[in-house]
PDB file of N, CA and C in Angstrom:
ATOM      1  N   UNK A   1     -30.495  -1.018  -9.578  1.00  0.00           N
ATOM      2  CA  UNK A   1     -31.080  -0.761 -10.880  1.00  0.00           C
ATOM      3  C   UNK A   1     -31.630  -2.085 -11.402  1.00  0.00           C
ATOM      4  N   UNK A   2     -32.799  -2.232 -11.915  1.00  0.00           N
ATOM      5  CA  UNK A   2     -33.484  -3.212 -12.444  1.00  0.00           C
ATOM      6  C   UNK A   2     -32.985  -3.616 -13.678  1.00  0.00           C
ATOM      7  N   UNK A   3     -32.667  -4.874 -13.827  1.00  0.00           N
ATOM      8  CA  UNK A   3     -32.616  -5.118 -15.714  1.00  0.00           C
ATOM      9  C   UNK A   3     -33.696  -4.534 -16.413  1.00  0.00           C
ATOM     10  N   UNK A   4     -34.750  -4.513 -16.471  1.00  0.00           N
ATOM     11  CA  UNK A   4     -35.757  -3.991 -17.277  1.00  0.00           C
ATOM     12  C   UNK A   4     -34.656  -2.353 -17.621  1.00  0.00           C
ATOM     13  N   UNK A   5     -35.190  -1.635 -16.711  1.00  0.00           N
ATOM     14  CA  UNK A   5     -34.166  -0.161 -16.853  1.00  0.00           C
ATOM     15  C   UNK A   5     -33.231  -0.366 -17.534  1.00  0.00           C
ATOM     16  N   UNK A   6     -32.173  -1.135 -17.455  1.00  0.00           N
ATOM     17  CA  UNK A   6     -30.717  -1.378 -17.931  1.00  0.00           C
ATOM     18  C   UNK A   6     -31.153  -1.900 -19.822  1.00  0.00           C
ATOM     19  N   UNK A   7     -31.804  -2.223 -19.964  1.00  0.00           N
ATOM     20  CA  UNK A   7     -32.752  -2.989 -21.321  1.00  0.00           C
ATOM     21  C   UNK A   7     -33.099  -1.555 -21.893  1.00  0.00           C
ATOM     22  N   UNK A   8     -33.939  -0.874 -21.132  1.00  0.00           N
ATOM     23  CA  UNK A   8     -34.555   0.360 -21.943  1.00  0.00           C
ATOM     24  C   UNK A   8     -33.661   1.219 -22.720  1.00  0.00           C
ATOM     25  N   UNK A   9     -32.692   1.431 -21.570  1.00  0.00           N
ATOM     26  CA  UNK A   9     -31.082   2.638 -21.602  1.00  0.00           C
ATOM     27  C   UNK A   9     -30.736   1.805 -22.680  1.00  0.00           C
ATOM     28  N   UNK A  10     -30.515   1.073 -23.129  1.00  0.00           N
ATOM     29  CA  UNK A  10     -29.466   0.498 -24.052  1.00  0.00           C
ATOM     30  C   UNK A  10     -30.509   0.380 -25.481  1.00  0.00           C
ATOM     31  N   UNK A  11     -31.888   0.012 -25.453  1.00  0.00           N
ATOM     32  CA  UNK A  11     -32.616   0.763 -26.682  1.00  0.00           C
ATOM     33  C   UNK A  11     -32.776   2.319 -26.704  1.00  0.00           C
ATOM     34  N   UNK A  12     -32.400   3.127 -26.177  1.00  0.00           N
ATOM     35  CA  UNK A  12     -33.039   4.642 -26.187  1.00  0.00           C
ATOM     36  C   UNK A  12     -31.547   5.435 -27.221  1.00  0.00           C
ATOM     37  N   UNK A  13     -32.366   6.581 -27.628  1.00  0.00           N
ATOM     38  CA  UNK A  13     -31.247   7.250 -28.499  1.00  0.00           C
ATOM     39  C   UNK A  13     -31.447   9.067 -27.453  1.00  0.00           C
ATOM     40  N   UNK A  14     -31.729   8.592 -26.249  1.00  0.00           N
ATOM     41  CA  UNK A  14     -32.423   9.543 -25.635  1.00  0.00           C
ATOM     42  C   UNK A  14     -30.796  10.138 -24.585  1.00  0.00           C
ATOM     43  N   UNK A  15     -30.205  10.908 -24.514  1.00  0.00           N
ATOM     44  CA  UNK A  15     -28.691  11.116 -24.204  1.00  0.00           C
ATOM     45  C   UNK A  15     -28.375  11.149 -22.615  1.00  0.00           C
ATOM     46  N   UNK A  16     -29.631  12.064 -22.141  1.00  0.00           N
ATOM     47  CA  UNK A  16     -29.861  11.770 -20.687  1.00  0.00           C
ATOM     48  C   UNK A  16     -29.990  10.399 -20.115  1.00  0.00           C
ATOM     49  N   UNK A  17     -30.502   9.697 -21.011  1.00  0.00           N
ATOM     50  CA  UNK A  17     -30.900   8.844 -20.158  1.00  0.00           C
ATOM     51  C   UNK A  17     -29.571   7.529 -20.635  1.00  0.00           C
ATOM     52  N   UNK A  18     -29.122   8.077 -21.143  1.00  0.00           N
ATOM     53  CA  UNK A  18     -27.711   7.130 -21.490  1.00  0.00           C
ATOM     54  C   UNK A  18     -26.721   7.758 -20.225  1.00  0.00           C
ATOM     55  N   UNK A  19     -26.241   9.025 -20.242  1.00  0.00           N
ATOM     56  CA  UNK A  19     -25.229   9.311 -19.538  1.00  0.00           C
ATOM     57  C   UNK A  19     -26.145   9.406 -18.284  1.00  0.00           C
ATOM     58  N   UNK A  20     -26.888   8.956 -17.699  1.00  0.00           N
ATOM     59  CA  UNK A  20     -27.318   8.230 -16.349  1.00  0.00           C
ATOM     60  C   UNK A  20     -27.138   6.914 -16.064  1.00  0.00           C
ATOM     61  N   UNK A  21     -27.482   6.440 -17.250  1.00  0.00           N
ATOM     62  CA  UNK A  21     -26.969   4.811 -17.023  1.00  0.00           C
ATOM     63  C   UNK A  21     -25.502   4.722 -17.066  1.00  0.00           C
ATOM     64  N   UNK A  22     -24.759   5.474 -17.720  1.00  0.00           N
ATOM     65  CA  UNK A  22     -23.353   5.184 -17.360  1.00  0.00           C
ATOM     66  C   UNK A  22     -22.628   6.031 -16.320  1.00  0.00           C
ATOM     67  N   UNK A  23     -23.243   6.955 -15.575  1.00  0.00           N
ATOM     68  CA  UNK A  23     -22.945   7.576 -14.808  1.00  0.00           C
ATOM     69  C   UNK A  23     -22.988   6.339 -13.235  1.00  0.00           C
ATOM     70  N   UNK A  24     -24.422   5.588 -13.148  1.00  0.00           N
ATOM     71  CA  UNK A  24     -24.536   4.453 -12.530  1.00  0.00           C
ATOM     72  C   UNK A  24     -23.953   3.194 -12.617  1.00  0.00           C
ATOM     73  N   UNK A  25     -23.315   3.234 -13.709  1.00  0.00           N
ATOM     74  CA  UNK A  25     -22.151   1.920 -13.680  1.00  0.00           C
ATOM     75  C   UNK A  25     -20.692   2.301 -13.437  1.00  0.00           C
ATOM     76  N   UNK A  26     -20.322   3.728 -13.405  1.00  0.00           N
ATOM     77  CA  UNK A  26     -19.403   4.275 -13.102  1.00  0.00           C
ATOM     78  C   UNK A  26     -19.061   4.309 -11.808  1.00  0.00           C
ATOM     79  N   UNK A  27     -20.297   4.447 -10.910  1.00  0.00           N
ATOM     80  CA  UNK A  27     -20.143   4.505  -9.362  1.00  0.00           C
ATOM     81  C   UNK A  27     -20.090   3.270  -9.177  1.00  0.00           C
ATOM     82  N   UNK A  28     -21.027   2.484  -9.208  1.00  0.00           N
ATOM     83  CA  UNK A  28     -20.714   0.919  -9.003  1.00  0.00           C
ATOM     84  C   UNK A  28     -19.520   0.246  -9.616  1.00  0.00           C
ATOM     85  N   UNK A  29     -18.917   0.470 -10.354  1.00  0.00           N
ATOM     86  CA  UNK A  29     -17.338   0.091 -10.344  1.00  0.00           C
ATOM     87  C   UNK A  29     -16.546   0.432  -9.437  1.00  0.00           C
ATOM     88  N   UNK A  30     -17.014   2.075  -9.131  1.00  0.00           N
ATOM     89  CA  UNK A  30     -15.899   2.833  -8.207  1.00  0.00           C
ATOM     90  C   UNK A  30     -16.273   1.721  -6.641  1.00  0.00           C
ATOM     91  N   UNK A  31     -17.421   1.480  -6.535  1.00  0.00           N
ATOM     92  CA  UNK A  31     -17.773   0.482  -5.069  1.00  0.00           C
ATOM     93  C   UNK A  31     -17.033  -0.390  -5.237  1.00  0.00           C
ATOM     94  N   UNK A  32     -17.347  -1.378  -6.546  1.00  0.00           N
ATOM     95  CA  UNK A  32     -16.351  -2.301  -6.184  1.00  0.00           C
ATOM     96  C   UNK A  32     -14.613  -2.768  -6.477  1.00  0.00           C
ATOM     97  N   UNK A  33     -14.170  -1.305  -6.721  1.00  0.00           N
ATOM     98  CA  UNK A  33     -12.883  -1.294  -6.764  1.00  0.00           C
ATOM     99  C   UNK A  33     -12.458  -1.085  -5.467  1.00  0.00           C
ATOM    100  N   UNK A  34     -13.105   0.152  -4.478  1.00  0.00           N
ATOM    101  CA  UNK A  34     -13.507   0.533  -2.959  1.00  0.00           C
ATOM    102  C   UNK A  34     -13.569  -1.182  -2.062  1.00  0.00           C
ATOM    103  N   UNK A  35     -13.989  -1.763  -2.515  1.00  0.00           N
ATOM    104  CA  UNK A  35     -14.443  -3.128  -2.008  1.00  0.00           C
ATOM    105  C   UNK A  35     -12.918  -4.398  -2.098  1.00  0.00           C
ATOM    106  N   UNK A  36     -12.798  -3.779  -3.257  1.00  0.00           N
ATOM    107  CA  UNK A  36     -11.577  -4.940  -3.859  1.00  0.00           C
ATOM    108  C   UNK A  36     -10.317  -4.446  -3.076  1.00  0.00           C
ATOM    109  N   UNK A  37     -10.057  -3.075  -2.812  1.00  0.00           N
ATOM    110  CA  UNK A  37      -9.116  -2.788  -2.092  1.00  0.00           C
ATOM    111  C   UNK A  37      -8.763  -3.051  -0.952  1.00  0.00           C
ATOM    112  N   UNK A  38     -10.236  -2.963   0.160  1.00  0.00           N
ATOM    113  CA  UNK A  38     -10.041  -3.093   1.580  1.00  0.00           C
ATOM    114  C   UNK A  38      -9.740  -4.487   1.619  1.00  0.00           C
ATOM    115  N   UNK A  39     -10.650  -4.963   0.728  1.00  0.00           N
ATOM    116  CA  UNK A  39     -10.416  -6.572   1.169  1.00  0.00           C
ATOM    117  C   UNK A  39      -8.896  -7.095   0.935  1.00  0.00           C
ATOM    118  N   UNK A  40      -8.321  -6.754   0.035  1.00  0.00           N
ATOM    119  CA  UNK A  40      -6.864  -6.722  -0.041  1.00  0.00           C
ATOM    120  C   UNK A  40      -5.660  -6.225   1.202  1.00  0.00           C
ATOM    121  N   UNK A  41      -6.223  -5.172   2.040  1.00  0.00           N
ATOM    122  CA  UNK A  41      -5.911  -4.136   2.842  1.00  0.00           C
ATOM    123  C   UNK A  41      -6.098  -4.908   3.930  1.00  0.00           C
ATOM    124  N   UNK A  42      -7.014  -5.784   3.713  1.00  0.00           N
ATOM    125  CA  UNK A  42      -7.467  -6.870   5.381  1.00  0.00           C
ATOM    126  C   UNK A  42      -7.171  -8.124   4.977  1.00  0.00           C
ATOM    127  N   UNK A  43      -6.589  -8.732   4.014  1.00  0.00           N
ATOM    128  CA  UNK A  43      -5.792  -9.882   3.892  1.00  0.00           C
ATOM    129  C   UNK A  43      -4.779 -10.285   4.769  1.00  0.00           C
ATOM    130  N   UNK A  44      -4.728 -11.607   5.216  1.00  0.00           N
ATOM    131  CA  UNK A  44      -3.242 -11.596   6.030  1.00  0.00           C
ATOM    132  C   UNK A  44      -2.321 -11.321   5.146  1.00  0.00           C
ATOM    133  N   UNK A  45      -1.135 -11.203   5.700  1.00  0.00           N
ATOM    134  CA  UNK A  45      -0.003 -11.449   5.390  1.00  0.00           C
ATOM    135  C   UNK A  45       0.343 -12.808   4.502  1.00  0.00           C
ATOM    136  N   UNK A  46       1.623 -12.373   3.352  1.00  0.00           N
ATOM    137  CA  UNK A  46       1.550 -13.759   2.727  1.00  0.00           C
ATOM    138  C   UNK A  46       2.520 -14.565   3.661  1.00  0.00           C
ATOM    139  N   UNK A  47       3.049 -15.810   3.454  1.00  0.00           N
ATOM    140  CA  UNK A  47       3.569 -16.602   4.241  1.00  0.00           C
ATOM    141  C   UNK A  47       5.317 -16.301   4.162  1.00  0.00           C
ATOM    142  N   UNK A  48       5.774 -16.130   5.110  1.00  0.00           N
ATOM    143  CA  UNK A  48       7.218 -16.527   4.710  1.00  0.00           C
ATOM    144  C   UNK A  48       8.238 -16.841   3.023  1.00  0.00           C
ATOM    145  N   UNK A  49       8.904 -16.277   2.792  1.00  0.00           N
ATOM    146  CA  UNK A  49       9.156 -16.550   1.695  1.00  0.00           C
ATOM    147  C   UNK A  49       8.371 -16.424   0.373  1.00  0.00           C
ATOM    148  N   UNK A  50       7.256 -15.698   0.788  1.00  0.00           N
ATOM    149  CA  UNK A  50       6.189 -15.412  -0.507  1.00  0.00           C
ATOM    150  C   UNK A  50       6.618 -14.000  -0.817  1.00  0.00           C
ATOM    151  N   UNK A  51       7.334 -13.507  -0.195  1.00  0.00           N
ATOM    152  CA  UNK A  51       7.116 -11.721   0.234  1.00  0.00           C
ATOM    153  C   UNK A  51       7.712 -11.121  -1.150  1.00  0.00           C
ATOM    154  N   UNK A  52       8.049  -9.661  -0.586  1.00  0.00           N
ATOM    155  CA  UNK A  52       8.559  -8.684  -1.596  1.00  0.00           C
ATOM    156  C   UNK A  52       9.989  -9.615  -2.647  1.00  0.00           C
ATOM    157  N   UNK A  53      10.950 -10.306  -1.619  1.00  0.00           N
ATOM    158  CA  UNK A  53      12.296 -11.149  -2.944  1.00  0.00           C
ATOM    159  C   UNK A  53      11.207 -11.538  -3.693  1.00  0.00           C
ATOM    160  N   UNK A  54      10.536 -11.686  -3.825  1.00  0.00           N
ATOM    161  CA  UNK A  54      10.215 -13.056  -4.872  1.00  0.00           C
ATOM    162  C   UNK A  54       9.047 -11.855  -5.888  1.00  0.00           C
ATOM    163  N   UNK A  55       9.253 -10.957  -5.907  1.00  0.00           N
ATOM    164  CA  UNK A  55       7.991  -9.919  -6.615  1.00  0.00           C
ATOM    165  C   UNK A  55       8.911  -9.916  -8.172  1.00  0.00           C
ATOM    166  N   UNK A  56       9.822  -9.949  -8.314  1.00  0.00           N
ATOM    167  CA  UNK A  56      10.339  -9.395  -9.816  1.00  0.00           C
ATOM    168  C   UNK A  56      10.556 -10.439 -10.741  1.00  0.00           C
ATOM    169  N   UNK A  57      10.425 -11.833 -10.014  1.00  0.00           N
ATOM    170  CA  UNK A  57      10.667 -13.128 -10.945  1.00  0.00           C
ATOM    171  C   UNK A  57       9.367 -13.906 -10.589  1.00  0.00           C
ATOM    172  N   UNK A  58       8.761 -14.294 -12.788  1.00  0.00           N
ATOM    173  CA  UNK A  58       7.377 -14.818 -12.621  1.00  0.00           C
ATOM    174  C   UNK A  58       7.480 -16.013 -11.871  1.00  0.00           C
ATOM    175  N   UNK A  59       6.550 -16.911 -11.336  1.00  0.00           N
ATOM    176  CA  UNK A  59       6.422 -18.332 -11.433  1.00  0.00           C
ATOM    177  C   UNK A  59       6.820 -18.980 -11.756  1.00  0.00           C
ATOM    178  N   UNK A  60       7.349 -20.482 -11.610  1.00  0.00           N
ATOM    179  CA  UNK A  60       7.310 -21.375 -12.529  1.00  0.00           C
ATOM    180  C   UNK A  60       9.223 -21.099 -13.421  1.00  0.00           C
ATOM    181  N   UNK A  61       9.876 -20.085 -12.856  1.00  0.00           N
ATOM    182  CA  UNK A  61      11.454 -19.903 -13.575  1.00  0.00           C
ATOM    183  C   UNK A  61      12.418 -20.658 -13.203  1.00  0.00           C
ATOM    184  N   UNK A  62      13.178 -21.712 -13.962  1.00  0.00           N
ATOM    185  CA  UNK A  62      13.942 -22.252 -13.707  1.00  0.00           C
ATOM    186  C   UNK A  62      15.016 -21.461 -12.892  1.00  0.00           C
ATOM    187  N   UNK A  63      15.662 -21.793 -12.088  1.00  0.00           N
ATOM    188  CA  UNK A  63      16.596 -20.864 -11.256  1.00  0.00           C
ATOM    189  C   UNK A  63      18.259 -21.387 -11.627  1.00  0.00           C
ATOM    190  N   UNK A  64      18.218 -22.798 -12.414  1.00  0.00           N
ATOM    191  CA  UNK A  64      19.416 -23.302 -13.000  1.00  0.00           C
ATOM    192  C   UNK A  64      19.757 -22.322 -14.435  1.00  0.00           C
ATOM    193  N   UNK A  65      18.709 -21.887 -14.983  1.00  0.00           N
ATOM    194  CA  UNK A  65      19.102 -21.444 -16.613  1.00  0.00           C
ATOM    195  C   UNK A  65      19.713 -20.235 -16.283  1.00  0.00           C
ATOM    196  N   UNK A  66      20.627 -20.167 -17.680  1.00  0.00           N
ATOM    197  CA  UNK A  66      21.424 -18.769 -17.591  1.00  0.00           C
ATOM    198  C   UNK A  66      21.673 -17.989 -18.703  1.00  0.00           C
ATOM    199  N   UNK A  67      21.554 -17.103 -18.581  1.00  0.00           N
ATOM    200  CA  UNK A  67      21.444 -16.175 -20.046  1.00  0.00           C
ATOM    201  C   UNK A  67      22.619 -16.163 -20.436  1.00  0.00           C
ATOM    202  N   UNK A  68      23.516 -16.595 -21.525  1.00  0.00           N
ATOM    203  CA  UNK A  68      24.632 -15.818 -21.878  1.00  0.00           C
ATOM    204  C   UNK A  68      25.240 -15.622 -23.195  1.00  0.00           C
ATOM    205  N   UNK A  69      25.697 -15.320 -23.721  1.00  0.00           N
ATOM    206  CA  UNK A  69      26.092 -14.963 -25.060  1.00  0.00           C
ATOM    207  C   UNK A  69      27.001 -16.127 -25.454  1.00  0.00           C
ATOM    208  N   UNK A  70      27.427 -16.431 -26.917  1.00  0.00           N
ATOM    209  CA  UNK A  70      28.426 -16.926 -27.086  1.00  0.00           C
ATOM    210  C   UNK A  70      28.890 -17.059 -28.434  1.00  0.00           C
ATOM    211  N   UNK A  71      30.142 -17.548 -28.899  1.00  0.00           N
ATOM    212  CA  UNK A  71      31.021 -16.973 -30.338  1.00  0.00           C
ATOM    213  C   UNK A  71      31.338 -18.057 -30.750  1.00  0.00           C
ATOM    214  N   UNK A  72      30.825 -18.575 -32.255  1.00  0.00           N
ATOM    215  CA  UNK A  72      31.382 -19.930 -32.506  1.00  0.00           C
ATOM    216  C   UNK A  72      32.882 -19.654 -33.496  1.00  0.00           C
ATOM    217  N   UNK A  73      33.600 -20.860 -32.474  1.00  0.00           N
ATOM    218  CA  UNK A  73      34.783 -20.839 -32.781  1.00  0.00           C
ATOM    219  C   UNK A  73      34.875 -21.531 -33.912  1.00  0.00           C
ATOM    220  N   UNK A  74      34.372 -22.248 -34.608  1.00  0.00           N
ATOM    221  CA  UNK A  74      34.244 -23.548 -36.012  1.00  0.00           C
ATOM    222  C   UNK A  74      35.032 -22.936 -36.896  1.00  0.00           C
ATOM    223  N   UNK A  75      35.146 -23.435 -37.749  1.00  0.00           N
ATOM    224  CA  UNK A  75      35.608 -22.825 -39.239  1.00  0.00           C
ATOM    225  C   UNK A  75      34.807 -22.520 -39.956  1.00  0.00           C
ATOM    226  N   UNK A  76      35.159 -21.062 -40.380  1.00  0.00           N
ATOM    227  CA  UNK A  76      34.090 -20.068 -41.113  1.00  0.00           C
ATOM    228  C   UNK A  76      34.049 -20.468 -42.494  1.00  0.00           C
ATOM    229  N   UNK A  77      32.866 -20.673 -43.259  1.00  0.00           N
ATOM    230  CA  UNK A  77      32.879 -21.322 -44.579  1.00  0.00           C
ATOM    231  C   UNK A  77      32.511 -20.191 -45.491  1.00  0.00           C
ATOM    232  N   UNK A  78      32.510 -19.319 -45.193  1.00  0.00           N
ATOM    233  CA  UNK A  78      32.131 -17.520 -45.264  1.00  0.00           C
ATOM    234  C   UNK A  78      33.371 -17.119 -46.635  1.00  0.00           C
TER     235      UNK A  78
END
């Protein structure tokens, strides 16, 4: 599709010729989602130790910190 075309569709109040132009950006997404997949699908393998363990914790997480609760014992001024 030509920019000129893509220019017209977007001045027109004309309905056909809108839901053609988005009917044509609809398929061309669907290509390159089609595109984005295989190429994913034909990626190697990640390396050792990149794999599925490591999918549920982001980047960058300290592996020393620890979540835990705690109760101050002080004297309550309450």
């Amino acid at each position: 599709m030509a920019m000129a075309n893509l220019t017209e569709s977007l001045e027109t109040d004309d309905a056909s010729k809108i839901n053609s132009r988005a009917q044509d950006l609809t398929e061309a997404s669907m290509k390159l989602g089609e595109a984005i997949y295989k190429a994913q699908a034909e990626a190697p393998e990640a390396p050792e130790g990149m794999g599925d363990d490591d999918a549920g914790e982001p980047r960058g997480v300290d592996e020393d910190i620890v979540d835990a609760d705690f109760e101050d014992l002080g004297k309550d001024d309450h």
